[in-house]
C-alpha atoms as a PDB file:
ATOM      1  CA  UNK A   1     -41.579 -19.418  57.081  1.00  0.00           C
ATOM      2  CA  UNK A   2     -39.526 -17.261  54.632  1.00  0.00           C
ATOM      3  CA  UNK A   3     -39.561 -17.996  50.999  1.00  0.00           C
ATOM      4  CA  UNK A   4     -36.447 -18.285  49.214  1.00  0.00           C
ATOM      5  CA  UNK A   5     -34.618 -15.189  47.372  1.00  0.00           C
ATOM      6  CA  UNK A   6     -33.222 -14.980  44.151  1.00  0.00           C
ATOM      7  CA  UNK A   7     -29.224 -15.518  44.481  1.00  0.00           C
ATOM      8  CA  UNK A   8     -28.365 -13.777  41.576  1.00  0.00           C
ATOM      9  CA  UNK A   9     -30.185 -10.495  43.268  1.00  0.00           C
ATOM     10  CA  UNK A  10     -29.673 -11.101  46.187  1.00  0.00           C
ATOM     11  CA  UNK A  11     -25.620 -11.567  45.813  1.00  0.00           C
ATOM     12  CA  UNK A  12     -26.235  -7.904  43.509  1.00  0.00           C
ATOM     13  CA  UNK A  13     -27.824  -6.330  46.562  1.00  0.00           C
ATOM     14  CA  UNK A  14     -25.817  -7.607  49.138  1.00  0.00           C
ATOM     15  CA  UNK A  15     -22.528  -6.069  46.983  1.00  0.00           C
ATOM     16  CA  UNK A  16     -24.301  -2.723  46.492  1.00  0.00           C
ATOM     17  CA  UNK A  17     -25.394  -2.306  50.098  1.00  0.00           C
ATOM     18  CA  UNK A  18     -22.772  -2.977  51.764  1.00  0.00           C
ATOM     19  CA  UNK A  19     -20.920  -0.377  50.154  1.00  0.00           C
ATOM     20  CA  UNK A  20     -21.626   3.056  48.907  1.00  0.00           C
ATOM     21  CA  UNK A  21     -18.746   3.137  46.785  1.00  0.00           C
ATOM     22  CA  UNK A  22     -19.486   0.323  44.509  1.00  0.00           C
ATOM     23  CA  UNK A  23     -23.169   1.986  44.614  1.00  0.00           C
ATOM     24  CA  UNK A  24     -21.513   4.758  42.975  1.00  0.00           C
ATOM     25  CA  UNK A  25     -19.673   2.956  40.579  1.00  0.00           C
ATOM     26  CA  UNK A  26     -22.552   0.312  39.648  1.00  0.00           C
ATOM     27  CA  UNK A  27     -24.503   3.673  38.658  1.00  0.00           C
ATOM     28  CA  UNK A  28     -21.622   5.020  36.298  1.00  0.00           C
ATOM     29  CA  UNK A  29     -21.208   1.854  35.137  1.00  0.00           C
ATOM     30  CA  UNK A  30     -24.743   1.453  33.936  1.00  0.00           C
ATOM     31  CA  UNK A  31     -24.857   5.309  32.812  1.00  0.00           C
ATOM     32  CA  UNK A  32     -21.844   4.587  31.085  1.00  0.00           C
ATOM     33  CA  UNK A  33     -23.615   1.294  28.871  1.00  0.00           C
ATOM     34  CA  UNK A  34     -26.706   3.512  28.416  1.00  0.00           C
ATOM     35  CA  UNK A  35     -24.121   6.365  27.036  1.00  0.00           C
ATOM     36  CA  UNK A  36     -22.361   3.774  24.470  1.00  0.00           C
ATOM     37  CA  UNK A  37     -25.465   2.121  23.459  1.00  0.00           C
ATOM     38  CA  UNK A  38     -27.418   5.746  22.212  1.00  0.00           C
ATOM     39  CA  UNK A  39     -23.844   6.543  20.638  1.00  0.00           C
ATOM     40  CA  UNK A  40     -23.870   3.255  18.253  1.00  0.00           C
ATOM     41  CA  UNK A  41     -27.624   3.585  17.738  1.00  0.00           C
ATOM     42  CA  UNK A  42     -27.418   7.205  16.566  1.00  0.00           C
ATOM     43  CA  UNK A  43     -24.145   6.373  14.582  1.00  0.00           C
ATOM     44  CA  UNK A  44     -25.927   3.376  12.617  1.00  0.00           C
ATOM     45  CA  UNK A  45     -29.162   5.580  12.162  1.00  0.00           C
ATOM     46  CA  UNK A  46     -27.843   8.552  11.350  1.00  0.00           C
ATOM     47  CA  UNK A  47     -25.472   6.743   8.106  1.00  0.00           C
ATOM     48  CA  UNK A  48     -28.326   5.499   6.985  1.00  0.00           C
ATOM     49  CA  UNK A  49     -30.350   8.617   6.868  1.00  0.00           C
ATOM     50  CA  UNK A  50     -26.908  10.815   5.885  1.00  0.00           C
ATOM     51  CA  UNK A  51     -26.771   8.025   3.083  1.00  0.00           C
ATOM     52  CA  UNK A  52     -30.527   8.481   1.921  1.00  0.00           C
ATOM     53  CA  UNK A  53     -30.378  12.132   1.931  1.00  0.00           C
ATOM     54  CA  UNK A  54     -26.982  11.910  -0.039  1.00  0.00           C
ATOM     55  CA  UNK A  55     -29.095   9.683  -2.876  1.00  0.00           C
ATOM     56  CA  UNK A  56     -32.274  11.588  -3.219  1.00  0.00           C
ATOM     57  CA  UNK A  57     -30.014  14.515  -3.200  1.00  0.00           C
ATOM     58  CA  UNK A  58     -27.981  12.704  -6.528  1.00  0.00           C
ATOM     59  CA  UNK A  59     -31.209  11.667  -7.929  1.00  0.00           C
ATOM     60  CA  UNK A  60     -32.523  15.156  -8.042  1.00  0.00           C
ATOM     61  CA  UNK A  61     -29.819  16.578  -9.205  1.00  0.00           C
ATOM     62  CA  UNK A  62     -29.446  13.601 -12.288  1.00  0.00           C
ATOM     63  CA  UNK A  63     -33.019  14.545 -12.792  1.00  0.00           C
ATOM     64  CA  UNK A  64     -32.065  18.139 -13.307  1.00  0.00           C
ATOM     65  CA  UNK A  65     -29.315  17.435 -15.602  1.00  0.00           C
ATOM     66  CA  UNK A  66     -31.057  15.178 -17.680  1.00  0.00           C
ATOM     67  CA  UNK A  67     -34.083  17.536 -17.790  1.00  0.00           C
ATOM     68  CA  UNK A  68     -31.753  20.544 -18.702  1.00  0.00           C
ATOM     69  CA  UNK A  69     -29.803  18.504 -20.939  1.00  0.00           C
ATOM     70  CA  UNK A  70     -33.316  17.336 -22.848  1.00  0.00           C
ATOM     71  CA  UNK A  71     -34.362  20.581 -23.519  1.00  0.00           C
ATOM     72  CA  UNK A  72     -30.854  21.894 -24.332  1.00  0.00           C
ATOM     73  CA  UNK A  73     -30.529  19.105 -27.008  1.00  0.00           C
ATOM     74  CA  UNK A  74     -33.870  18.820 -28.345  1.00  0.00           C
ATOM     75  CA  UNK A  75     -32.827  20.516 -31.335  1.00  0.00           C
ATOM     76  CA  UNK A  76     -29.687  19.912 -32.459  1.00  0.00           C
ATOM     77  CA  UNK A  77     -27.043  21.164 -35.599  1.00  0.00           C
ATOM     78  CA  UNK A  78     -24.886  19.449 -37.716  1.00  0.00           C
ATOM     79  CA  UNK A  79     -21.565  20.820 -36.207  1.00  0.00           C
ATOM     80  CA  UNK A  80     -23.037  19.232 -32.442  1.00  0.00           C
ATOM     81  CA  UNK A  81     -23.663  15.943 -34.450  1.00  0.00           C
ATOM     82  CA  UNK A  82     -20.056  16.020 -36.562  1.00  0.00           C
ATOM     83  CA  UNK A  83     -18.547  16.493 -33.267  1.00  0.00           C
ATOM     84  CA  UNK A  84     -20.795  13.969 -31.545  1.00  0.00           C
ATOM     85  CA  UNK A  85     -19.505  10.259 -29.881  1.00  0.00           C
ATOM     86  CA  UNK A  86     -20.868   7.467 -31.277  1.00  0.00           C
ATOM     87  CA  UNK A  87     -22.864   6.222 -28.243  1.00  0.00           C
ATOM     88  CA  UNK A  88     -24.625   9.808 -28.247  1.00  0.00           C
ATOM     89  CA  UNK A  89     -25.962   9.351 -31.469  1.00  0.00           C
ATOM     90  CA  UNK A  90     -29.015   7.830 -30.775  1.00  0.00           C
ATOM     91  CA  UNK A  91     -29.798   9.386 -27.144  1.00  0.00           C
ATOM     92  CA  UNK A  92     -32.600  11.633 -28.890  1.00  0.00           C
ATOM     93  CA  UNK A  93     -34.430  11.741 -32.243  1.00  0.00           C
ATOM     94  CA  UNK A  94     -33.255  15.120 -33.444  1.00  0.00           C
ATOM     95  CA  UNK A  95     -29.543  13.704 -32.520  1.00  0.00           C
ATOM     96  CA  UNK A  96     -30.399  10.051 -34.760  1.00  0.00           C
ATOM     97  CA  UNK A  97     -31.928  11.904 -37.534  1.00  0.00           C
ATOM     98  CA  UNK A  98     -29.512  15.051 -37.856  1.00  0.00           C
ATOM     99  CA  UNK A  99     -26.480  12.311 -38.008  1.00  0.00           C
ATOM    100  CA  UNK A 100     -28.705  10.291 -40.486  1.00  0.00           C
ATOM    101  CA  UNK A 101     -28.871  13.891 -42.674  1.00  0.00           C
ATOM    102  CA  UNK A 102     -25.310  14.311 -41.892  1.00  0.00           C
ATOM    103  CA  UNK A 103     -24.088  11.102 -43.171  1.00  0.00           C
ATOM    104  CA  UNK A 104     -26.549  11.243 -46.291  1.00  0.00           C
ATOM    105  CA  UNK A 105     -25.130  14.202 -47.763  1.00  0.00           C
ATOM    106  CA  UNK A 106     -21.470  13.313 -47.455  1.00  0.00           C
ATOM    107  CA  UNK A 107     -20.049  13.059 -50.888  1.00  0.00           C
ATOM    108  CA  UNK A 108     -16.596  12.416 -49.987  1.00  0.00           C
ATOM    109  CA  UNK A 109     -17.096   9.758 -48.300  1.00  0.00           C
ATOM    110  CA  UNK A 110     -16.191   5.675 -49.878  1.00  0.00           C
ATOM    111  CA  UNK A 111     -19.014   3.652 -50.480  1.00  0.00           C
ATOM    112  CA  UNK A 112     -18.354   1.678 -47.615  1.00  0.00           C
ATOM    113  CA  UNK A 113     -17.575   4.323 -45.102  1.00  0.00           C
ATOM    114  CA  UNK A 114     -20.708   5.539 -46.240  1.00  0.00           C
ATOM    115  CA  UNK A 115     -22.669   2.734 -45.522  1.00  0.00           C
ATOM    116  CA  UNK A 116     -21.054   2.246 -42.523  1.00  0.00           C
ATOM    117  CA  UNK A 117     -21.864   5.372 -41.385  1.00  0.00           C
ATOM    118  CA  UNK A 118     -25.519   4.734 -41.905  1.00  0.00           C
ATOM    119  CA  UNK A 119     -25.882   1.768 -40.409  1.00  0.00           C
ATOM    120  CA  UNK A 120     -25.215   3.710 -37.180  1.00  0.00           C
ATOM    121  CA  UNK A 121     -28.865   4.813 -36.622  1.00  0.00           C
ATOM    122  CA  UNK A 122     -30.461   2.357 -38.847  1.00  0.00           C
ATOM    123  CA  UNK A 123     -30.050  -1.601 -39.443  1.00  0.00           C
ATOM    124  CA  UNK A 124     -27.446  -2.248 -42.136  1.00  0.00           C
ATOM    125  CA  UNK A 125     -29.623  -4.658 -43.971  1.00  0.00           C
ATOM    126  CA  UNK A 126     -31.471  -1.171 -44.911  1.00  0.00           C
ATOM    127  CA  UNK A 127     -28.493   0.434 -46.380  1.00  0.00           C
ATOM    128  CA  UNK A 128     -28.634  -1.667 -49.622  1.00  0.00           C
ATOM    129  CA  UNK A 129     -28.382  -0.525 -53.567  1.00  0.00           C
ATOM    130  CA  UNK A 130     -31.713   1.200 -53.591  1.00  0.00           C
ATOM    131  CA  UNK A 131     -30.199   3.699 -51.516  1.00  0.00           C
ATOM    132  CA  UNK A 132     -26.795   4.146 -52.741  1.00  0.00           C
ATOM    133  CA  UNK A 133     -28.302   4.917 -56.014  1.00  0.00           C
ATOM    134  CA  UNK A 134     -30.207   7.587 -54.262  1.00  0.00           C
ATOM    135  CA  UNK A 135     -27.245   8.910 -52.905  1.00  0.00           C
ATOM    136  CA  UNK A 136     -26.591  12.696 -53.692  1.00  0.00           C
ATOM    137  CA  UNK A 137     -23.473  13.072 -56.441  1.00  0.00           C
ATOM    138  CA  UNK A 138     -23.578  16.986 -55.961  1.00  0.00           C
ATOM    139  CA  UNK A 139     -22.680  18.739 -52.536  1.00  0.00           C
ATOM    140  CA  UNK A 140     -25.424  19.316 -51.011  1.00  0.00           C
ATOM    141  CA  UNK A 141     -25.623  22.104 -47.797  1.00  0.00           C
ATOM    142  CA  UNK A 142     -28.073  21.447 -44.158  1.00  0.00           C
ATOM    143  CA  UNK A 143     -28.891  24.584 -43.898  1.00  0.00           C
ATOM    144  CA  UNK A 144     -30.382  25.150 -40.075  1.00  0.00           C
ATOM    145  CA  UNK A 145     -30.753  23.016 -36.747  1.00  0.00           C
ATOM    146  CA  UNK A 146     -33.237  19.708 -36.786  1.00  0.00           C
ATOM    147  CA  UNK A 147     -37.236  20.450 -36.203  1.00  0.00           C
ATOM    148  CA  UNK A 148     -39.093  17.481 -34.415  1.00  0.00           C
ATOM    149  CA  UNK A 149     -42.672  17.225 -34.662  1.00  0.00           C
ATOM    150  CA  UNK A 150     -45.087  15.977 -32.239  1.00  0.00           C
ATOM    151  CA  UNK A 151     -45.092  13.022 -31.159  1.00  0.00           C
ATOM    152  CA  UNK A 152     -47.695  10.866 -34.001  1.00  0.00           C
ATOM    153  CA  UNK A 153     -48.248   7.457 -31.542  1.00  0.00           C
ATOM    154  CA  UNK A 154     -47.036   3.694 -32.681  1.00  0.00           C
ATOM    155  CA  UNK A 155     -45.706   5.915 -36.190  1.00  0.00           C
ATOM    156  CA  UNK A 156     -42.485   7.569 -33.792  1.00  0.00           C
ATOM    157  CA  UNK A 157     -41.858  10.781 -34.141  1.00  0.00           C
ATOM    158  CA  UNK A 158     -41.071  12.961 -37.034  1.00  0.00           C
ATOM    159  CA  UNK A 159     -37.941  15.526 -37.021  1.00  0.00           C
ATOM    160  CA  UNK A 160     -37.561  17.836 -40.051  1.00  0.00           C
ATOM    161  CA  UNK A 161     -34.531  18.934 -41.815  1.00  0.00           C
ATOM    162  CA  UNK A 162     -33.748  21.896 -44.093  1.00  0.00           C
ATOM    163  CA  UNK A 163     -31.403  21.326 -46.565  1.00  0.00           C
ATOM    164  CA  UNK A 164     -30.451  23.038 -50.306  1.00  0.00           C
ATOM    165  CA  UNK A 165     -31.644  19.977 -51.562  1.00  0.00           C
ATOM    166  CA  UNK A 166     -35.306  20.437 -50.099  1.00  0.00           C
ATOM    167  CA  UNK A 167     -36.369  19.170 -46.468  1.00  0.00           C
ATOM    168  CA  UNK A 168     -35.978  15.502 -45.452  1.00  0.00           C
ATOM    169  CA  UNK A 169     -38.446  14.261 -43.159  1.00  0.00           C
ATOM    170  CA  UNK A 170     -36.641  11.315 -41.278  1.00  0.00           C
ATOM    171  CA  UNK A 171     -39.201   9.390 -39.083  1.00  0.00           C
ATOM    172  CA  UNK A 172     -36.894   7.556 -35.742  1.00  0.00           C
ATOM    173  CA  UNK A 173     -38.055   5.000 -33.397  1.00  0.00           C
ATOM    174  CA  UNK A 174     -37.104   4.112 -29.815  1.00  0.00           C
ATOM    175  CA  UNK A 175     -35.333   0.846 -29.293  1.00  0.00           C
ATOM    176  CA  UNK A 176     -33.102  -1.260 -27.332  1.00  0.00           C
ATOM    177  CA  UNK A 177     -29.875   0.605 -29.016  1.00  0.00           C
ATOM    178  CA  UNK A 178     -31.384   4.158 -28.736  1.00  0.00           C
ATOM    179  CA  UNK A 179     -33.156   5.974 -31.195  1.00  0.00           C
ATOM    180  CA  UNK A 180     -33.075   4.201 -34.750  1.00  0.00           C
ATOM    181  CA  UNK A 181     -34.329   5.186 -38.203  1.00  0.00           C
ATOM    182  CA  UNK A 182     -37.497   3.607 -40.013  1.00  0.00           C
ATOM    183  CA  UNK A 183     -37.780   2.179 -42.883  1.00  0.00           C
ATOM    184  CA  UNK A 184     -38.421   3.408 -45.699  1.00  0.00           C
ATOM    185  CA  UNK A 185     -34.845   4.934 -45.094  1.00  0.00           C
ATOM    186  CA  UNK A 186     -35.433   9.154 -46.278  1.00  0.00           C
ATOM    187  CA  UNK A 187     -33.709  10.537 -49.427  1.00  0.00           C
ATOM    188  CA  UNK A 188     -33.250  13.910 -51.903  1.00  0.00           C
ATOM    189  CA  UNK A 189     -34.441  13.895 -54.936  1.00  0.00           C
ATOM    190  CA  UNK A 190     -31.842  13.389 -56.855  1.00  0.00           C
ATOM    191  CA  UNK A 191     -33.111  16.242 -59.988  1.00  0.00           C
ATOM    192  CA  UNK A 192     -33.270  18.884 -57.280  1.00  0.00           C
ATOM    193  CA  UNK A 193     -30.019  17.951 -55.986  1.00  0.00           C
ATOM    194  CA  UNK A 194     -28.398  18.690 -59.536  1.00  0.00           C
ATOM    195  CA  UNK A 195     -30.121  21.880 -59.325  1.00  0.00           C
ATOM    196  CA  UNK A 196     -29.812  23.003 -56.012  1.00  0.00           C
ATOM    197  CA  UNK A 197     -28.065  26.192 -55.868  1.00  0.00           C
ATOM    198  CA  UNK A 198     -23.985  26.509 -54.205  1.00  0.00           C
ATOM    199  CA  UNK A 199     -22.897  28.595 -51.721  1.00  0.00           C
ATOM    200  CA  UNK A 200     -22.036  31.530 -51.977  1.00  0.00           C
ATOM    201  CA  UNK A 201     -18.242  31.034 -52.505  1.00  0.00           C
ATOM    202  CA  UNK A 202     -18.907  28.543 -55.628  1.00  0.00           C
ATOM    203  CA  UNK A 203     -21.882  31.008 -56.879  1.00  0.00           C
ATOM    204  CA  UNK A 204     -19.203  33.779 -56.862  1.00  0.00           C
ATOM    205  CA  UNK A 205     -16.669  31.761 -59.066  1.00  0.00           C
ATOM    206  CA  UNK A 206     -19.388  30.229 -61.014  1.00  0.00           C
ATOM    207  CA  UNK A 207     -20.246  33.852 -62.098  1.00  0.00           C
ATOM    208  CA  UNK A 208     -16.580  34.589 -62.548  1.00  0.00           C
ATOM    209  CA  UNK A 209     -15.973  32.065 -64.445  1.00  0.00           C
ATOM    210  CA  UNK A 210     -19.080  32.636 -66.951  1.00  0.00           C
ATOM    211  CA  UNK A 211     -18.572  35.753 -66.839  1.00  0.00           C
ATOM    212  CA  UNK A 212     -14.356  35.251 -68.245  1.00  0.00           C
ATOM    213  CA  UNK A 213     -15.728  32.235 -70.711  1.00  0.00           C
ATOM    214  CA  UNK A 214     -18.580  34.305 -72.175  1.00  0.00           C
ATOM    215  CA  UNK A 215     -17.801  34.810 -76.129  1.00  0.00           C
ATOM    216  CA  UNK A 216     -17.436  38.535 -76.800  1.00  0.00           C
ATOM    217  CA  UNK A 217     -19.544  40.402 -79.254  1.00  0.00           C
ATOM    218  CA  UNK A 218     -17.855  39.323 -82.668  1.00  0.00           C
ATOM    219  CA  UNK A 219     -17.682  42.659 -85.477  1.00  0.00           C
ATOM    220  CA  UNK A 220     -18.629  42.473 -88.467  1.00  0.00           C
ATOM    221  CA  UNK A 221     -15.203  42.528 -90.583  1.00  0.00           C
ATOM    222  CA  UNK A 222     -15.186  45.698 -92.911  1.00  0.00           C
ATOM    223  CA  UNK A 223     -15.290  45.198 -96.882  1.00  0.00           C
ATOM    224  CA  UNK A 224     -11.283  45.338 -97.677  1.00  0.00           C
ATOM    225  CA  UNK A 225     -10.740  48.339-100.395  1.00  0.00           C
ATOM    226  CA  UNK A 226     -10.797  46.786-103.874  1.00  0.00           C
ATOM    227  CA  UNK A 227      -8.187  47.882-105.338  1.00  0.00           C
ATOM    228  CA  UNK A 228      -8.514  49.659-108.734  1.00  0.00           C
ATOM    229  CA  UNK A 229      -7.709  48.223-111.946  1.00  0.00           C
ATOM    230  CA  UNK A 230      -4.332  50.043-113.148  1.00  0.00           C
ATOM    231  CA  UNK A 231      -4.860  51.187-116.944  1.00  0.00           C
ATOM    232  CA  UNK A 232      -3.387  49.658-119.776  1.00  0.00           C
ATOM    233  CA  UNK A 233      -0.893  52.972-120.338  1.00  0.00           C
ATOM    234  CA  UNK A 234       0.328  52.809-116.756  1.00  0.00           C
ATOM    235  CA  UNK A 235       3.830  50.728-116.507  1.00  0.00           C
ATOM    236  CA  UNK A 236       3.312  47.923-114.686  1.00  0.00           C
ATOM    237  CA  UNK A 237       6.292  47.712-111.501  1.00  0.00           C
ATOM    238  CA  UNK A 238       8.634  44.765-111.771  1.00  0.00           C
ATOM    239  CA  UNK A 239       6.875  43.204-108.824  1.00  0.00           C
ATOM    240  CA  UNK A 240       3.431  42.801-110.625  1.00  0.00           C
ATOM    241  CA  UNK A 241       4.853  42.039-113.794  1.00  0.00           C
ATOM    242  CA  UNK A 242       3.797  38.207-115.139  1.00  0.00           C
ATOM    243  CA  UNK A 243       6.672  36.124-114.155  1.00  0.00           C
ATOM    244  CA  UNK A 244       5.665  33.622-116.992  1.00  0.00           C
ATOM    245  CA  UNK A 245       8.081  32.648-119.786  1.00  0.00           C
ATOM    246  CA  UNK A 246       9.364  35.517-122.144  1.00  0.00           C
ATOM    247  CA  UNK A 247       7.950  35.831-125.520  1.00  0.00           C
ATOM    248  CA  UNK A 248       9.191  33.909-128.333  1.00  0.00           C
ATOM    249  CA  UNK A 249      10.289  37.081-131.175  1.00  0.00           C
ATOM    250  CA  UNK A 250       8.428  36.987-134.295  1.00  0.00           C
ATOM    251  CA  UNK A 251      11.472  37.147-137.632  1.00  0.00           C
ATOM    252  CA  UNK A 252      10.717  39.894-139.680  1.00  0.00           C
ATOM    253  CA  UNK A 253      11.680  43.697-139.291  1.00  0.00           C
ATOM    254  CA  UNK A 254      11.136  45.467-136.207  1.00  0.00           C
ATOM    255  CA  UNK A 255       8.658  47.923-136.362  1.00  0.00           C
ATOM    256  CA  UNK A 256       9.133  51.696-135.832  1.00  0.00           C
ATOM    257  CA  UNK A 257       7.248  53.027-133.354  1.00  0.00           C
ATOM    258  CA  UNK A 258       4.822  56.116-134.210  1.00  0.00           C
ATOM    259  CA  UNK A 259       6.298  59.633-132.407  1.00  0.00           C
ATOM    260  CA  UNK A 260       5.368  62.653-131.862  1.00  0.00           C
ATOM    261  CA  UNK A 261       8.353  63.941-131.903  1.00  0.00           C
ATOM    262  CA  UNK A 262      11.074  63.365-134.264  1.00  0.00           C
ATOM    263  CA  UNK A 263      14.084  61.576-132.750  1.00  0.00           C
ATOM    264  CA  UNK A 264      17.436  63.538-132.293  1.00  0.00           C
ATOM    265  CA  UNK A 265      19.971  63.583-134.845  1.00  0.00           C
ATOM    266  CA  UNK A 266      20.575  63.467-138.679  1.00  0.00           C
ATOM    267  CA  UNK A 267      18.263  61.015-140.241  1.00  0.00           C
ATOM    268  CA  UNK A 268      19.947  58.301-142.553  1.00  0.00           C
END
């Protein structure tokens, strides 16, 4: 007795056989789903690896940059840090501490814009009257880029700066806002700030100006000519003569004056 066949195969086989065209066809047909479904399989994969590749590529090259632009800014000057956005202040500790020197210095600046200004890299409960009296009153010069020190543990880390004034040694943190400055908050001495020495262009009219203001050598006057007492016999010009009151005349005859010669004429 024959078992019973599968109708859906059976109706498949039936359609095939019976004709070679749609034998044909059935074939292309399948070779045609195979051909779609390795086309959206290869399209999904290869996004996904194209889109992998495209981040690790990114990532290395942000690793690079940031690497390049660590060591390039490790040390940094006070015209980078003048010129420098506030949100790149504390992205390094030679950046926080050179702006901390930067802002120390500044004599021009208000009171407030001074504080304000250092508050930027340190909390502005720190800026308080202790400080602003140690605040220099003379101009004071940074003379070369920062120097950081090695790293010193739970302490931070240490960046030196040179300035006319001495060197400041401002100790900076990491935190949440970048790199801050510890407390206590660095100063200048205030004595070798009144002494440090000018630049060059105020030396140079410092030494003019001593040089125009210094007192010249003062002569001794010379002894004026004393001049000689005239003798009684010499007449006495009209000028020198006493301007007091005249001489009251004495009554009597007037006397004759002794001559050596006799006077002209017949004598009476």
């Amino acid at each position: 007795m024959r078992t019973g066949a599968n109708p859906i195969t059976t109706a498949i086989r039936s359609w095939v056989l019976r004709s070679p065209g749609r034998l044909a066809s059935g074939i292309a047909i399948m070779v045609a789903v195979l051909y779609l479904a390795r086309l959206m399989v290869t399209a999904f994969t290869g996004a996904e690896n194209s889109e992998s590749d495209v981040r690790a590529h990114d990532a290395d090259t942000s690793n690079t940059s940031v690497t390049s632009t660590t060591a390039a800014a490790e040390e940094v000057t006070e015209t980078a840090v003048a010129t420098m956005s506030a949100r790149s202040i504390g992205r390094s500790p030679a950046t926080a501490a050179m702006y901390y020197a930067h802002a120390f210095v500044d004599t021009t600046a208000s009171p407030t814009q001074w504080a304000v200004a250092l508050s930027r890299v340190t909390r502005p409960e720190r800026v308080n009257d202790t400080l602003a009296a140690a605040r220099p009153t003379a101009p004071v010069s940074i003379l070369g880029p920062t120097r950081t020190l090695p790293d010193t543990g739970t302490t931070g880390t240490t960046v030196e700066i040179d300035t006319s004034a001495g060197t400041m040694t401002v100790t900076v943190t990491d935190t949440d806002d970048g790199w801050q400055v510890d407390s206590p908050l660095p100063t200048l001495h205030v004595d070798d700030v009144a002494a440090a020495a000018p630049t060059t262009g105020s030396t140079t009219a410092s030494t003019t100006t001593t040089d125009t203001t210094t007192p010249s050598p003062v002569t001794a006057p010379s002894p004026q000519r004393i001049p000689e007492s005239q003798s009684s016999s010499d007449p006495v010009p009209p000028a020198q003569q006493a301007t007091g009151p005249a001489p009251v005349p004495v009554p009597g005859p007037i006397p004759i004056p002794e001559l050596d010669t006799p006077l002209p004429g017949p004598i009476a």
